[in-house]
Protein backbone atom coordinates (compact mmCIF):
# COMPACT_ATOMS: atom_id res chain seq x y z
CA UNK A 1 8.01 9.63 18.76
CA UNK A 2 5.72 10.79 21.63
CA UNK A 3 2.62 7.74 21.92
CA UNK A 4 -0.54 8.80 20.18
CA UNK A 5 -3.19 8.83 21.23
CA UNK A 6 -6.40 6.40 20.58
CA UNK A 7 -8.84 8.03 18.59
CA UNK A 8 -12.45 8.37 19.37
CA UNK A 9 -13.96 4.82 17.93
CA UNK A 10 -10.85 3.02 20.16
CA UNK A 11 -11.57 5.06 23.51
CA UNK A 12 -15.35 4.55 23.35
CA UNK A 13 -17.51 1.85 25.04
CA UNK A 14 -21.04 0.56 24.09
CA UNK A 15 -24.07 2.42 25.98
CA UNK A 16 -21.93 5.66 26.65
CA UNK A 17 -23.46 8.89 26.00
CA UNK A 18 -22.33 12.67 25.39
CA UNK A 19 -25.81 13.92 24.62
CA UNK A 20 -29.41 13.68 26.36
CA UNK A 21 -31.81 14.59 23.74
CA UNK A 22 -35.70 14.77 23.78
CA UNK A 23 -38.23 11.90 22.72
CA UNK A 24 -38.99 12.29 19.26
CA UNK A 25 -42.34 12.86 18.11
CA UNK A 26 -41.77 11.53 14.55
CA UNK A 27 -43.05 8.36 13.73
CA UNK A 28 -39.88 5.72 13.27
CA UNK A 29 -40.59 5.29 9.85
CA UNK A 30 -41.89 8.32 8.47
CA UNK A 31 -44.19 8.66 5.55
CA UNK A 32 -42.23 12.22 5.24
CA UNK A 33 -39.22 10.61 4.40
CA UNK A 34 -39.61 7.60 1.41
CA UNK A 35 -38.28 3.94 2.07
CA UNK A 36 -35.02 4.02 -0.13
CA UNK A 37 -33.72 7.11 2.00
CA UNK A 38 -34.16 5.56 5.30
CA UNK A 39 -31.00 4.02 6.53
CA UNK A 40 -31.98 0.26 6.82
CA UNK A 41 -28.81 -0.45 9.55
CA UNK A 42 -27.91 1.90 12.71
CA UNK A 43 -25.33 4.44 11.98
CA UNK A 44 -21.79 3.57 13.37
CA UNK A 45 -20.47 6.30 15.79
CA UNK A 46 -18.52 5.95 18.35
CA UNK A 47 -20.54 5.76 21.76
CA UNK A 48 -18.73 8.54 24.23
CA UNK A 49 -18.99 10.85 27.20
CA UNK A 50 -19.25 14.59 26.75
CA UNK A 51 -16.52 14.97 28.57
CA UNK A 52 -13.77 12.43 26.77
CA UNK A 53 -15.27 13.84 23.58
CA UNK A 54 -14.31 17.57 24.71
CA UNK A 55 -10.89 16.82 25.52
CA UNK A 56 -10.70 14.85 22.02
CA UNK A 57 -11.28 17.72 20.13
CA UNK A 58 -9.04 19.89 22.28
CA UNK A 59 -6.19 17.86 22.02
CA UNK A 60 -6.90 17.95 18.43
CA UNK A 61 -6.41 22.02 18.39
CA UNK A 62 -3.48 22.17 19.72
CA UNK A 63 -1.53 20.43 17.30
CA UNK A 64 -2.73 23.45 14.78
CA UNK A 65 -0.10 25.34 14.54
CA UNK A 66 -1.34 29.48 13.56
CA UNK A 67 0.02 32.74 14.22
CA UNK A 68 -1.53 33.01 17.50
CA UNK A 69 0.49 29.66 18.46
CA UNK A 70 4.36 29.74 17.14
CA UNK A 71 6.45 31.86 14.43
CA UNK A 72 4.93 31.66 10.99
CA UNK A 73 7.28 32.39 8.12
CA UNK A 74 4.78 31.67 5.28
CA UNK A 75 6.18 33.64 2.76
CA UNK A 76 3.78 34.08 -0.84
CA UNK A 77 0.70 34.38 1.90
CA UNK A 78 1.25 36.04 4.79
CA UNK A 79 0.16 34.87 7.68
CA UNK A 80 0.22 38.08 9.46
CA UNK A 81 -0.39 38.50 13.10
CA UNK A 82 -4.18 39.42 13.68
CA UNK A 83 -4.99 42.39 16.53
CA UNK A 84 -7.10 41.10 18.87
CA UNK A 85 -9.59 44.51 19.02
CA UNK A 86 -10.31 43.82 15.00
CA UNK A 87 -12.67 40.50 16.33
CA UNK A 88 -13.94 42.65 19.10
CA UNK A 89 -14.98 45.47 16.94
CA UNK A 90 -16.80 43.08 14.25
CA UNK A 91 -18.79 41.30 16.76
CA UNK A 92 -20.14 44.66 17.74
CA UNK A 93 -24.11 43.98 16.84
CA UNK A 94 -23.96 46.58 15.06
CA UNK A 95 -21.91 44.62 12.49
CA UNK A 96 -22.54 41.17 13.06
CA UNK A 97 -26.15 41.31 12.82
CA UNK A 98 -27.25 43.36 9.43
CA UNK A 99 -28.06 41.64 6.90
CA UNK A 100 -27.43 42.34 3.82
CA UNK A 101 -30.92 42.75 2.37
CA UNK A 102 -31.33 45.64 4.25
CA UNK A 103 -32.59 49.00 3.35
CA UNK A 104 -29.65 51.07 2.96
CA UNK A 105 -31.54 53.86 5.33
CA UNK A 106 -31.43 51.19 8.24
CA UNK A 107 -27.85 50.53 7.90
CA UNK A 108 -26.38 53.62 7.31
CA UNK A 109 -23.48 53.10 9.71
CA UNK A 110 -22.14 50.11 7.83
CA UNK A 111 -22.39 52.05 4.69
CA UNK A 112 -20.23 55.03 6.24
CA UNK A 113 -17.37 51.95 7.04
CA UNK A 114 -17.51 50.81 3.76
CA UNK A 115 -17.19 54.30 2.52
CA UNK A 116 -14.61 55.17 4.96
CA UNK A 117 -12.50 52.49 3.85
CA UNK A 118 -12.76 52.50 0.37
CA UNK A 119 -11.66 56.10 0.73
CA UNK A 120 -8.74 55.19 2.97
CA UNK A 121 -7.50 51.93 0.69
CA UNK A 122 -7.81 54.32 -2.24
CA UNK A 123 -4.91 56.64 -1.12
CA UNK A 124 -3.22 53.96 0.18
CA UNK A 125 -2.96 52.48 -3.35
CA UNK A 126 -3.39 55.44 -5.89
CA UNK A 127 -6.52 54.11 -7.44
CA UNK A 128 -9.51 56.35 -7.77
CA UNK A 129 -12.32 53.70 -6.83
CA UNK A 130 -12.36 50.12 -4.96
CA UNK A 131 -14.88 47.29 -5.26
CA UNK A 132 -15.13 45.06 -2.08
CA UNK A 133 -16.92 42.31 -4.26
CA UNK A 134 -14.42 39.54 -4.36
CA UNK A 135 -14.18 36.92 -1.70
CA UNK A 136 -10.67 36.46 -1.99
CA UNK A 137 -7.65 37.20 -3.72
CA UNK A 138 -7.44 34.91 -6.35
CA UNK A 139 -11.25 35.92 -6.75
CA UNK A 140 -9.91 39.74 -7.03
CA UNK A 141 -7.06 38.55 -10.07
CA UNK A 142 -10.18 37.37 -12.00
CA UNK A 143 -12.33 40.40 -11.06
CA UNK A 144 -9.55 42.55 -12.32
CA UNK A 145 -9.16 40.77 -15.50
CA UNK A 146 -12.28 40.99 -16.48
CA UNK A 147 -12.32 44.79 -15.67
CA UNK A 148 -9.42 44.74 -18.15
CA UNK A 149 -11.20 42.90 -21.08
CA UNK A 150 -14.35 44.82 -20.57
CA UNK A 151 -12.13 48.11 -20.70
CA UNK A 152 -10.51 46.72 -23.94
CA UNK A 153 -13.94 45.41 -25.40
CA UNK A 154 -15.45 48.73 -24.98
CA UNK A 155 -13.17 50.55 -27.58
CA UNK A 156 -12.85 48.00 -30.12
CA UNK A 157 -9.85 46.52 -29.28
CA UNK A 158 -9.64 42.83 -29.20
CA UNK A 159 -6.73 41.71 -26.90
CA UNK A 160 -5.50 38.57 -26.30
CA UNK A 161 -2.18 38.03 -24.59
CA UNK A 162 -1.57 38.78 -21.41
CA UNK A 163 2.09 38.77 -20.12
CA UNK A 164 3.15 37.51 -17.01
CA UNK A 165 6.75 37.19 -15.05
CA UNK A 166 8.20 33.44 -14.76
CA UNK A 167 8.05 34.57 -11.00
CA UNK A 168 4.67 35.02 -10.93
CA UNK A 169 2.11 33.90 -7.97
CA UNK A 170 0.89 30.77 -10.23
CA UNK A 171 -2.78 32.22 -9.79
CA UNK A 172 -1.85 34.75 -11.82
CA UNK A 173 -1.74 32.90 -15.18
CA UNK A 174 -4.86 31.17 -13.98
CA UNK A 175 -6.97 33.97 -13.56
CA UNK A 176 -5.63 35.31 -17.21
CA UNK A 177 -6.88 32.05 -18.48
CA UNK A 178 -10.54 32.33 -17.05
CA UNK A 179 -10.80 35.93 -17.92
CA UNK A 180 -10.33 34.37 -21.69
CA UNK A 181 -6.94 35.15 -22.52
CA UNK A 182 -3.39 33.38 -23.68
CA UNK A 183 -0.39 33.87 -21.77
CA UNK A 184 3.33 35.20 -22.00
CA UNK A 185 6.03 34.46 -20.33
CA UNK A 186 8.35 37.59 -19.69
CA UNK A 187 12.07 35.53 -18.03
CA UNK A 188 13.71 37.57 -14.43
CA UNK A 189 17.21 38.87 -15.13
CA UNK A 190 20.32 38.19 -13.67
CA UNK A 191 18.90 40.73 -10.85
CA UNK A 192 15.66 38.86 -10.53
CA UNK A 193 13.83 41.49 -11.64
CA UNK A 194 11.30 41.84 -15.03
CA UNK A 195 14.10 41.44 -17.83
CA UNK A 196 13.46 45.21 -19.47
CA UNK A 197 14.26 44.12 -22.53
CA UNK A 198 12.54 40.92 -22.96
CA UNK A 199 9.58 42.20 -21.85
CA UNK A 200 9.52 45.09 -24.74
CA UNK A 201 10.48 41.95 -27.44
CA UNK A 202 7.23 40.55 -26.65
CA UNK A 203 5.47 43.88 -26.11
CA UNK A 204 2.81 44.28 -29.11
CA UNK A 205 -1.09 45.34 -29.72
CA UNK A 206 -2.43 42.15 -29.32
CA UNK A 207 -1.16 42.71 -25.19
CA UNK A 208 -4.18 43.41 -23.23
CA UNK A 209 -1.87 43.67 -19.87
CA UNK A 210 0.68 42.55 -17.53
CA UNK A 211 0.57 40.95 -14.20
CA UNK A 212 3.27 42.18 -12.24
CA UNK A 213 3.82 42.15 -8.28
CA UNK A 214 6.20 44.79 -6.83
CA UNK A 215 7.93 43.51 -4.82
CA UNK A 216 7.93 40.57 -6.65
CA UNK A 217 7.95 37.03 -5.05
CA UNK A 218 11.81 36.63 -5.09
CA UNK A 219 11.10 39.82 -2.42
CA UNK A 220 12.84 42.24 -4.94
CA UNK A 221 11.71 45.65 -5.87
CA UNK A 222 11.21 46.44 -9.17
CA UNK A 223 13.76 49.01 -9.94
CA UNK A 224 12.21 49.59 -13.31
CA UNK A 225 8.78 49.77 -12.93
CA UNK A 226 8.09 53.39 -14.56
CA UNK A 227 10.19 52.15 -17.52
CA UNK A 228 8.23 48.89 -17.27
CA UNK A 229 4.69 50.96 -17.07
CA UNK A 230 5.53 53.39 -20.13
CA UNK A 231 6.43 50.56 -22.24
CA UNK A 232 3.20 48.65 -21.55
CA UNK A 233 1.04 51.87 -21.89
CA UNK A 234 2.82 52.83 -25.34
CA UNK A 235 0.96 49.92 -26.54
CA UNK A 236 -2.41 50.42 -25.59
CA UNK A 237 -1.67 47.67 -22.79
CA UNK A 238 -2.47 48.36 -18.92
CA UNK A 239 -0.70 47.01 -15.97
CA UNK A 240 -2.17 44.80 -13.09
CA UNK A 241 -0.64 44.69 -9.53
CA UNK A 242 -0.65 41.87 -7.49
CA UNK A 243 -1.22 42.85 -3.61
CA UNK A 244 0.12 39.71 -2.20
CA UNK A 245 3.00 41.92 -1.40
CA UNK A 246 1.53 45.41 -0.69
CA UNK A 247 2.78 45.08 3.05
CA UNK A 248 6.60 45.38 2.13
CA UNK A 249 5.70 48.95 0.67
CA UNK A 250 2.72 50.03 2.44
CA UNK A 251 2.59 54.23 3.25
CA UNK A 252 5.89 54.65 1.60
CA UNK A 253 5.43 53.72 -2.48
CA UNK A 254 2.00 53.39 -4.30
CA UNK A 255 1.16 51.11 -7.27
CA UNK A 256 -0.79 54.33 -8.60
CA UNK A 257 2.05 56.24 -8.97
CA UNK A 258 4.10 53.54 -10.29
CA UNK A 259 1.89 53.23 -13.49
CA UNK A 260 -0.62 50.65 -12.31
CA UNK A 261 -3.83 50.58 -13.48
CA UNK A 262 -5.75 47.79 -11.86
CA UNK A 263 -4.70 46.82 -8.18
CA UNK A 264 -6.21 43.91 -5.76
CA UNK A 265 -5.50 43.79 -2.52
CA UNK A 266 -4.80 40.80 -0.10
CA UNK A 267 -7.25 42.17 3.14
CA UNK A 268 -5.20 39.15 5.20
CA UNK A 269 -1.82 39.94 3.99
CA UNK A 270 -1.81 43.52 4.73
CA UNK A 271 -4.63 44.64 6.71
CA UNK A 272 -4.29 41.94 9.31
CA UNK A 273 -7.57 39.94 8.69
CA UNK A 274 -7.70 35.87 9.62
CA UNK A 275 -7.22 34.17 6.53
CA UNK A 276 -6.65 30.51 5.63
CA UNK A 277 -7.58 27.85 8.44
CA UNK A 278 -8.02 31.21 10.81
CA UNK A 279 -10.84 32.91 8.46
CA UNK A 280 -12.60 34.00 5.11
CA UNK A 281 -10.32 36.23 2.67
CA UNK A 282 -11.29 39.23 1.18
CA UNK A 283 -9.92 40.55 -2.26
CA UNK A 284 -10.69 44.61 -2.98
CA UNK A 285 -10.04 45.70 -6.21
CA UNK A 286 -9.16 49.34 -6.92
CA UNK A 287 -9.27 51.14 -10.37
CA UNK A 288 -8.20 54.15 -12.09
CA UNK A 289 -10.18 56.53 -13.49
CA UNK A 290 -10.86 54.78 -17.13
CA UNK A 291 -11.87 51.74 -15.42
CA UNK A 292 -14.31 52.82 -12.46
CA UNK A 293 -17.54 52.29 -15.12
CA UNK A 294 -16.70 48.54 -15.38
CA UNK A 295 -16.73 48.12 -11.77
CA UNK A 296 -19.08 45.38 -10.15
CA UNK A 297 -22.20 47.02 -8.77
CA UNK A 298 -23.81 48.33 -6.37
CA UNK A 299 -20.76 51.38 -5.16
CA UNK A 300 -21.53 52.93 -2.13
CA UNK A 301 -21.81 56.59 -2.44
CA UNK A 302 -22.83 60.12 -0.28
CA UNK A 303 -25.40 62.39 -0.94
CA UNK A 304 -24.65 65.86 -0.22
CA UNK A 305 -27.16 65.82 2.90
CA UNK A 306 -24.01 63.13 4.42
CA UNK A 307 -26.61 60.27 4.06
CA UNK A 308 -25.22 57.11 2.00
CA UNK A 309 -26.79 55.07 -0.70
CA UNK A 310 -26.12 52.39 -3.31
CA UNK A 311 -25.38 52.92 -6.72
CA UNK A 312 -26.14 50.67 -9.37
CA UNK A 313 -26.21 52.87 -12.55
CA UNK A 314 -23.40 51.54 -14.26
CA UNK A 315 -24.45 50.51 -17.16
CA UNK A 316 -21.19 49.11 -18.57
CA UNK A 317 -20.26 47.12 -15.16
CA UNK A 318 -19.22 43.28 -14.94
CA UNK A 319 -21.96 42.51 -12.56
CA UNK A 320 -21.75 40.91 -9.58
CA UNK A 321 -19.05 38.84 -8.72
CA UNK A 322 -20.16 37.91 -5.32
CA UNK A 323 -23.41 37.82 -3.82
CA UNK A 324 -24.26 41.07 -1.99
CA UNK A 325 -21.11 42.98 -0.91
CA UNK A 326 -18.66 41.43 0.12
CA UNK A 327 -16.73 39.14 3.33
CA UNK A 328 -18.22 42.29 5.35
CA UNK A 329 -16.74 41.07 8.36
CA UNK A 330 -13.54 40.84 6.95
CA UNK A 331 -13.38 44.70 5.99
CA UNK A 332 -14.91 45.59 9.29
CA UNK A 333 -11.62 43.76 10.83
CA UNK A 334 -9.55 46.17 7.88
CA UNK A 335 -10.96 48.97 8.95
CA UNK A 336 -10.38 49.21 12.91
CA UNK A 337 -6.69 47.79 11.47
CA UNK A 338 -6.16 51.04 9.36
CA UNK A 339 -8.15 53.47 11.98
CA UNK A 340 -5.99 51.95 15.03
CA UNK A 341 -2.59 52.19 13.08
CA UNK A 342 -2.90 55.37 11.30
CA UNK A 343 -0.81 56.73 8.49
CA UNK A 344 2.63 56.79 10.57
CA UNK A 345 1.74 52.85 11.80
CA UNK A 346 1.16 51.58 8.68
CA UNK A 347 4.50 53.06 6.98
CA UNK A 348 6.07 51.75 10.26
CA UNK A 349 4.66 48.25 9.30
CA UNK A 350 6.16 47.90 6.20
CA UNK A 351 9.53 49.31 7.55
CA UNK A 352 9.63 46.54 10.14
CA UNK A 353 8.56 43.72 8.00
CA UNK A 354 11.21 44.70 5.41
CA UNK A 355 13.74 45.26 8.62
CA UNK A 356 13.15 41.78 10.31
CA UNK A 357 13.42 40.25 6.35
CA UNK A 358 16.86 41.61 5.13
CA UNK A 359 18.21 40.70 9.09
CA UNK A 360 16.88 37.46 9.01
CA UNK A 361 18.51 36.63 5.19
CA UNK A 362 22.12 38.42 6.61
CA UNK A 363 22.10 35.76 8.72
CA UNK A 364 20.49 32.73 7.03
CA UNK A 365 23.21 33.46 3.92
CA UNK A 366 26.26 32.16 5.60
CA UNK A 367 24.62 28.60 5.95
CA UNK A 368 22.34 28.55 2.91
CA UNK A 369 22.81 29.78 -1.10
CA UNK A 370 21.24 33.27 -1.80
CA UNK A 371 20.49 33.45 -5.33
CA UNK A 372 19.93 36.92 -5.37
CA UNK A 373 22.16 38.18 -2.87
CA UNK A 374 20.95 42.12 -2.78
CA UNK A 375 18.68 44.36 -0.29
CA UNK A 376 15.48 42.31 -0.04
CA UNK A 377 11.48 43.81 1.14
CA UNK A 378 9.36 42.06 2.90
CA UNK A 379 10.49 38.51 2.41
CA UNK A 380 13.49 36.69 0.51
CA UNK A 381 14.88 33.56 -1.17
CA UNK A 382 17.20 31.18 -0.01
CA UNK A 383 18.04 28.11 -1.19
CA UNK A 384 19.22 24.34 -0.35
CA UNK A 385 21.19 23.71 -3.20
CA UNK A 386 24.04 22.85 -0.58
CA UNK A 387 22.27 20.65 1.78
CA UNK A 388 20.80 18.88 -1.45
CA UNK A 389 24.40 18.14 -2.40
CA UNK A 390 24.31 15.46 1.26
CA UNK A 391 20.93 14.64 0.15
CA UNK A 392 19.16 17.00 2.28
CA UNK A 393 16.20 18.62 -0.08
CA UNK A 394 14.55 22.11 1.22
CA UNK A 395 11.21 19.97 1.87
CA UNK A 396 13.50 18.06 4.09
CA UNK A 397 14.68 21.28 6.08
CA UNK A 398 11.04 22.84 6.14
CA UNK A 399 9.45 18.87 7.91
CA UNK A 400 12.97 19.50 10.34
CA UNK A 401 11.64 23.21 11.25
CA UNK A 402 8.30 21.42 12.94
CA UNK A 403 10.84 19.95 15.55
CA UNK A 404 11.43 23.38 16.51
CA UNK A 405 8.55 24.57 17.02
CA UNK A 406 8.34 26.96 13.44
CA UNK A 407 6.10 26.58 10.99
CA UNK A 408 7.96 25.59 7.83
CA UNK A 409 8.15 28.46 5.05
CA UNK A 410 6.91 27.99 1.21
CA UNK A 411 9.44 25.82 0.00
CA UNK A 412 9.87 25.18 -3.74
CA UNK A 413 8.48 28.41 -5.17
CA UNK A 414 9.35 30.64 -6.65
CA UNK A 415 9.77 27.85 -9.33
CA UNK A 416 12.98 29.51 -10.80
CA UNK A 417 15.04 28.55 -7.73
CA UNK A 418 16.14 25.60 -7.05
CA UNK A 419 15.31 24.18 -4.14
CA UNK A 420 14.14 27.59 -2.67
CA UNK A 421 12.91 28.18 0.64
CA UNK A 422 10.72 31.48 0.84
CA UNK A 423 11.19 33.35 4.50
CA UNK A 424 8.60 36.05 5.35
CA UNK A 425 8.76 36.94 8.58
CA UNK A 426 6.15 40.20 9.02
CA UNK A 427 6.71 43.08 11.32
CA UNK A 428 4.99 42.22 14.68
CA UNK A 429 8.55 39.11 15.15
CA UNK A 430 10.82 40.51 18.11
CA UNK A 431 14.86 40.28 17.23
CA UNK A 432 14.54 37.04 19.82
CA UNK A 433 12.00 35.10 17.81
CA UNK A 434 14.05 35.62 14.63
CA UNK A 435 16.98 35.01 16.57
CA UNK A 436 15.36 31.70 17.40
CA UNK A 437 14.46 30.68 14.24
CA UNK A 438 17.54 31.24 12.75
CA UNK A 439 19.28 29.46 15.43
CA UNK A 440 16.99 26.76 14.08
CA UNK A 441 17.86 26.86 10.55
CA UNK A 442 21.42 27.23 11.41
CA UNK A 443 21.27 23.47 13.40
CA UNK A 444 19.45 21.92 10.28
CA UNK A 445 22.38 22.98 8.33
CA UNK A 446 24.63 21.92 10.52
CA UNK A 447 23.22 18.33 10.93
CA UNK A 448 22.73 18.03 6.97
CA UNK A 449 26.33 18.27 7.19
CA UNK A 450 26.89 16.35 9.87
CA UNK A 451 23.64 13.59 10.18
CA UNK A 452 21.86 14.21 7.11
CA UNK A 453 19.89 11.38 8.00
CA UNK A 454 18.21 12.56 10.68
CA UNK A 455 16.94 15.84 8.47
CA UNK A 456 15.49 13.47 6.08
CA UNK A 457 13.45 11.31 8.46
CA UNK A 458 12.34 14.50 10.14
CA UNK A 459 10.08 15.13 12.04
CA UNK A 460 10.87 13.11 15.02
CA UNK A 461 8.75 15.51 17.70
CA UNK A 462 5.38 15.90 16.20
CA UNK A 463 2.29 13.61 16.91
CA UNK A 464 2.49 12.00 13.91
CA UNK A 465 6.30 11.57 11.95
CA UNK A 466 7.08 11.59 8.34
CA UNK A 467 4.19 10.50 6.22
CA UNK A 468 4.20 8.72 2.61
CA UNK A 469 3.69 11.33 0.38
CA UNK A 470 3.86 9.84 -2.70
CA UNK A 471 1.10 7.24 -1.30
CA UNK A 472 -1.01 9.97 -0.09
CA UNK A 473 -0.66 11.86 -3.48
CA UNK A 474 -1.99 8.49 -5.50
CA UNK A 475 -4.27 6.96 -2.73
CA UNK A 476 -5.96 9.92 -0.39
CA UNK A 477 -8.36 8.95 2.21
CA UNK A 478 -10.20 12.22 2.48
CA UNK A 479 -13.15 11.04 4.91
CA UNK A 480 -13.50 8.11 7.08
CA UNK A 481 -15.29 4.76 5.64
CA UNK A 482 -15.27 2.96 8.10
CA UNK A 483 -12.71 0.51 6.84
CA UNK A 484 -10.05 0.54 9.60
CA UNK A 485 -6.98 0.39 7.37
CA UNK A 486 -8.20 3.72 6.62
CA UNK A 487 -8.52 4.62 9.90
């Protein structure tokens, strides 16, 4: 292991500066501020130049490891690469500079965008109207929920269940919960896929909906998703997509005109917007036609004359579920994204990301178990079930992938495979990078076989090795004491 080095409390020395700043004209013990808040002993930073304290905090950045930086097979949240012109076009002042308390007559152009890409996400979807409300989107899950129990509440009909896959993103049941209702389980079949039958044993009037992604997470299309729609619609249910996955289909299928009803899109996943360490997310939510009057208000809409205006009479909405309209900057990023792409880029998108998947999990299958070895989408599941067998666990081979250079994938989810290792690799990966990584995964097999030991005390290249994880599960040090054990 590479020497690390001394942090900024160990490279300091008493009476340096990295800041010059002017003499304060406040009194040193203020009457402004009262005696038990002023600090009684001088705060203990360290004492450094500007210049050591620069390349501190650069050094620091460049053990982040992003898209920008290295391969980045996150599969259940893509971390997709992010165009370069989307920051440039929402740091036009244009943009960056309204605020949101605006008149809508004095910001007519961001209205138009807004419109313009509802309009475009729309068709992209099959959904008839899109809120831009929700911040994120686990935040869209909820706001879609509670479009569904409002829908339900207006006719009568109190609901209760909602069903969800055992493959489900786990925020999924979560948001069910906080929209106030009990959950189902609905078991995969022997395909992975929604088990058809299952699902219409637990199918009754007391279902308000089920959560489905399509693909699901095992990276599987849903082969019987108009079955699966009918048979929650005979009931008086509806059916809510999960985006997560939206870029494995993207131009070529829509959730629309599969049956959904409710659909909330992942602006980072599929629209190439920072997300994660890189950004704020953003979590649309469109809506068919029997749903649009629940919607969160204000909707942006045109007058005949071309101007645009907010709409607030809806007097059966939600509310607000975020203050004023939205991660604008987010859906600025969306829309030059969708504009620069077009209709034959996006559809090429989604054919590359399911392209570089099912070649990246031909060759990944001869040295790991498949447990659903079919045509995958956008991303697959492998498993270590073999390498576990010489005590080599998939956590083991994701810590081994960082002394590669690769960002490990999810490991250990979808929960109903054992020891699974999700692989998403997105469209924008030449044939050499996959060819790298697989090269990669290939050695760790290899050496699991061969010197399992040195998987499991992996990683040996990083700044800092293999850390206790149980004792930073049960004892976290979240923030610096002062105490220089915790150091």
């Amino acid at each position: 292991m590479r020497k690390e080095q001394p942090l900024l409390f160990e490279r300091g020395a008493r009476g340096r500066r990295g800041f010059s700043l002017p003499q304060s004209d406040v009194p040193a013990k203020s009457e402004l501020l009262p005696a038990r808040m002023q600090r009684k002993i001088p705060l203990r930073l360290p004492e450094i130049s500007e210049g050591e304290l620069v390349r501190h905090y650069t050094a620091l950045s460049k053990r982040n490891h992003g898209v920008d930086s290295g391969f980045y097979p996150l599969g259940s949240c893509t971390m997709k690469y992010n165009p370069k012109v989307n920051e440039e076009v929402a740091r036009l002042s244009g943009f960056a500079l309204l605020h949101p308390g605006q008149p809508s007559e004095s910001v007519q152009g961001a209205l138009e965008l807004l419109y313009r890409t509802e309009t475009y996400l729309a068709e992209i979807t099959g959904m008839d109207r899109i809120t831009f409300q929700p911040a994120a989107g686990a935040h869209g899950e909820l706001t879609g929920m509670m479009l569904i129990h409002a829908y339900h509440a207006s006719r009568n009909d109190q609901r209760k269940t909602v069903l969800i896959p055992d493959s489900a993103h786990g925020t999924n049941p979560a948001s069910a919960v906080m929209a106030g209702y009990e959950i189902r389980e609905v078991p995969s079949d022997e395909r992975g896929l929604v088990d058809l039958k299952a699902l219409r044993g637990v199918l009754d009037h007391s279902v308000a909906a089920l959560m489905l992604t399509n693909p699901n997470t095992l990276g599987l299309f849903e082969e019987d998703i108009l079955e699966i729609a009918a048979a929650v619609h005979d009931v008086g249910g509806l059916l809510y997509y999960d985006g997560a996955n939206l870029n494995a289909i993207m131009g070529h299928a829509r959730p629309g005109d599969m049956g959904f009803d409710v659909v909330h899109l992942n602006l980072h996943k599929t629209f190439a917007t920072p997300h994660g360490g890189g950004g704020p997310g953003s979590g649309p939510v469109g809506v068919k036609e029997c749903l649009v009057p629940f919607l969160p208000v204000p909707l942006v809409e045109r007058e005949a004359s071309g101007s645009y205006y907010w709409k607030d009479d809806l007097p059966e909405s939600i509310g607000k579920v975020h203050g004023f309209h939205g991660n604008f900057g987010v859906i600025v990023k969306a829309y030059t994204y969708m504009v620069m792409m077009g209709a034959p880029g996006l559809r090429q998108a989604s054919s590359d990301a399911v392209l570089n998947a099912n070649y990246l999990m031909e060759r990944l299958k001869k040295r790991y178990a498949l447990p659903y070895d079919r045509r995958c989408m956008h991303e697959f599941v492998i498993s270590a079930v073999q390498q576990k067998k010489k005590g080599v666990s998939a956590g083991d081979v994701a810590k081994a992938l960082l002394d590669y250079g690769f960002h490990p994938p999810t490991v250990y989810f979808p929960l109903i495979v054992e020891e699974a290792l999700m692989v998403e690799p997105t469209e924008t990966e030449s044939k050499k990078t996959l060819d790298r990584f697989a090269e990669a995964m290939e050695e760790i097999a290899r050496l699991a076989e061969t010197e399992p030991e040195r998987v499991t005390a992996a990683p040996h290249a990083t700044p800092v090795g293999r850390l206790d994880e149980v004792r930073a599960a049960r004892n976290p040090v979240v923030c610096w004491d002062g105490n220089e054990k915790n150091s």
